[in-house]
Protein backbone atom coordinates (compact mmCIF):
# COMPACT_ATOMS: atom_id res chain seq x y z
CA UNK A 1 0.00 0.00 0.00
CA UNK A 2 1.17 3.61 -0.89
CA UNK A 3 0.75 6.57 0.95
CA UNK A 4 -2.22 7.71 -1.64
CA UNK A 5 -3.85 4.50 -0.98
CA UNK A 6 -3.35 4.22 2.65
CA UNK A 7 -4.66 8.06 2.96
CA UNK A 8 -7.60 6.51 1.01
CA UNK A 9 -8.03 3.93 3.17
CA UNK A 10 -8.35 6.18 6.56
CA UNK A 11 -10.65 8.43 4.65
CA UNK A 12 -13.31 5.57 4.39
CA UNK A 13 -14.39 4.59 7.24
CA UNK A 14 -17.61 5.53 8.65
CA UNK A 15 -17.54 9.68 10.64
CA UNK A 16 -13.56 10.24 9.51
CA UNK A 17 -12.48 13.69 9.56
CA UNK A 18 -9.07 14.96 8.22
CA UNK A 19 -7.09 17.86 9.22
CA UNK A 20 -3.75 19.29 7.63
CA UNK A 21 -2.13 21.47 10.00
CA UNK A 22 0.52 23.33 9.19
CA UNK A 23 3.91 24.82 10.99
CA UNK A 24 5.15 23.84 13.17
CA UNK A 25 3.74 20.35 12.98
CA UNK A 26 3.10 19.68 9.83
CA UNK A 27 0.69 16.59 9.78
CA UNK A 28 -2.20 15.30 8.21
CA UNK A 29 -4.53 13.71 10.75
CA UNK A 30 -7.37 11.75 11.08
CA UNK A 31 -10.16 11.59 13.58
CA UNK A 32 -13.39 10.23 14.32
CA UNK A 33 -15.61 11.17 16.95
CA UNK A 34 -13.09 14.08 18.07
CA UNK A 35 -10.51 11.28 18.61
CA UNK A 36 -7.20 10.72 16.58
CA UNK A 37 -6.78 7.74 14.99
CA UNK A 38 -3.73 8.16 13.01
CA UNK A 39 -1.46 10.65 11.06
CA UNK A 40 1.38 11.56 8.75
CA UNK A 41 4.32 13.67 8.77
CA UNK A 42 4.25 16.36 5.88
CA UNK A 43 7.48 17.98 6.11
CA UNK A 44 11.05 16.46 5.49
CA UNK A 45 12.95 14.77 6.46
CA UNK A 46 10.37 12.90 8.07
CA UNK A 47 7.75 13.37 5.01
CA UNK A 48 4.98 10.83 4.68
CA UNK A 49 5.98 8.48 8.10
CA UNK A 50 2.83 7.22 9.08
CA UNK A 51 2.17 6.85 12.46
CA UNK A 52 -0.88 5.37 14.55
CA UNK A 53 -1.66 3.18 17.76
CA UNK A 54 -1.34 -0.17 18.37
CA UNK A 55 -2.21 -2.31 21.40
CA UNK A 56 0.39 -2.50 23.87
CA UNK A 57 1.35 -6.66 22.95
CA UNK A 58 1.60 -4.94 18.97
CA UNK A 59 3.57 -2.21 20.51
CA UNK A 60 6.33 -4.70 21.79
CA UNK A 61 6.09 -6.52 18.47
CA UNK A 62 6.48 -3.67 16.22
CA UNK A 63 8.72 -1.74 17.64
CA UNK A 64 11.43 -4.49 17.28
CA UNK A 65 10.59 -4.76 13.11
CA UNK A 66 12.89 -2.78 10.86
CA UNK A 67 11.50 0.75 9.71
CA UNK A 68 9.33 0.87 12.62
CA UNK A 69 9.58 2.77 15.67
CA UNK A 70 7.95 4.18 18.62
CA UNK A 71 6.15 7.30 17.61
CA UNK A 72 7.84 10.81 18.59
CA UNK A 73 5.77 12.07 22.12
CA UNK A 74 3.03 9.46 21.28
CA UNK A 75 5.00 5.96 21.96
CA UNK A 76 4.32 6.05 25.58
CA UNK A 77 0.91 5.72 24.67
CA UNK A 78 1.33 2.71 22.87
CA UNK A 79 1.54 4.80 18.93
CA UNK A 80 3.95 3.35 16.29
CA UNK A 81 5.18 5.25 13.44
CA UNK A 82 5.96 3.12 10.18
CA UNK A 83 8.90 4.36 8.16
CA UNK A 84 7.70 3.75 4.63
CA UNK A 85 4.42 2.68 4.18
CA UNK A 86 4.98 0.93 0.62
CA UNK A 87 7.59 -1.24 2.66
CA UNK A 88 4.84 -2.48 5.30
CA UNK A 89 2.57 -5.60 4.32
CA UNK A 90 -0.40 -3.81 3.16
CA UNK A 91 -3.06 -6.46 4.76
CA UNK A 92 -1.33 -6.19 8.31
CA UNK A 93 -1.12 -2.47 8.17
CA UNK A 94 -5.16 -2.28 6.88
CA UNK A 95 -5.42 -4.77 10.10
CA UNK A 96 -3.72 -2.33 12.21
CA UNK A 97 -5.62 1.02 11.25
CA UNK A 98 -8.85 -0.83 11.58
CA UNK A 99 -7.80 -1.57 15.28
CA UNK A 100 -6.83 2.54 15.78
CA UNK A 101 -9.68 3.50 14.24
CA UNK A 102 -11.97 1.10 16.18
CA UNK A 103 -9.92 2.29 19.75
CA UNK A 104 -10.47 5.81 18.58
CA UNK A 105 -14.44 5.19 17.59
CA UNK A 106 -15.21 3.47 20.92
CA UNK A 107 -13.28 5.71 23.74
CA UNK A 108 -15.32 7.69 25.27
C-alpha cells in the first residue's frame, strides 16, 4: 500500500475527519468522533511516516521490526510510526488502522 492509498483507506471509514495542520507540525490527521486515529508527517525529512496506535502486545512486536519505531511524544501511549508505508505488508497495516480506528471510535 502507498501513501495515496493508505490516505484513502483512513478516509473511508464511517464519521472520519481529516485535518492538515501546518507549521510547526506539519501533519495530516485523522479523527473520528473528536478522537485521533492516526497521522502523517508532511514535512522532510520525516515526510509521509505514518504513524498510529497499536495495542500495547503490537507495541512490543512492532517496535522491534525494521523501519518501525515508537512514535515521537506518542510511543508512551502505545503509537507506532511506520517508516515507509509501501515497505509495510499492506493487509497487516489495513489490520492495524482498523484496530486505531476502532480504539479511537469506541473511547469515550
Amino acid at each position: 500500500m502507498n501513501v495515496e492509498e493508505l490516505k484513502t483507506f483512513c478516509r473511508e471509514f464511517d464519521g472520519v475527519t481529516e485535518t492538515l495542520y501546518g507549521e510547526p507540525g506539519n501533519v495530516l490527521t485523522y479523527y473520528v468522533g473528536g478522537k485521533k486515529f492516526a497521522y502523517f508527517k508532511t514535512s522532510e525529512p520525516e515526510k509521509w511516516r505514518f504513524s498510529m496506535r497499536v495495542s500495547p502486545d503490537r507495541f512490543v512486536e512492532l517496535t522491534g521490526v525494521p523501519g518501525v519505531k515508537p512514535a515521537r511524544y506518542m510511543g508512551r501511549f502505545h503509537w507506532i510510526t511506520i517508516v515507509k508505508v509501501e515497505q509495510f505488508p499492506a493487509g497487516y497495516l489495513a489490520e492495524l488502522v482498523e484496530w486505531s480506528y476502532g480504539k479511537a471510535r469506541h473511547k469515550r
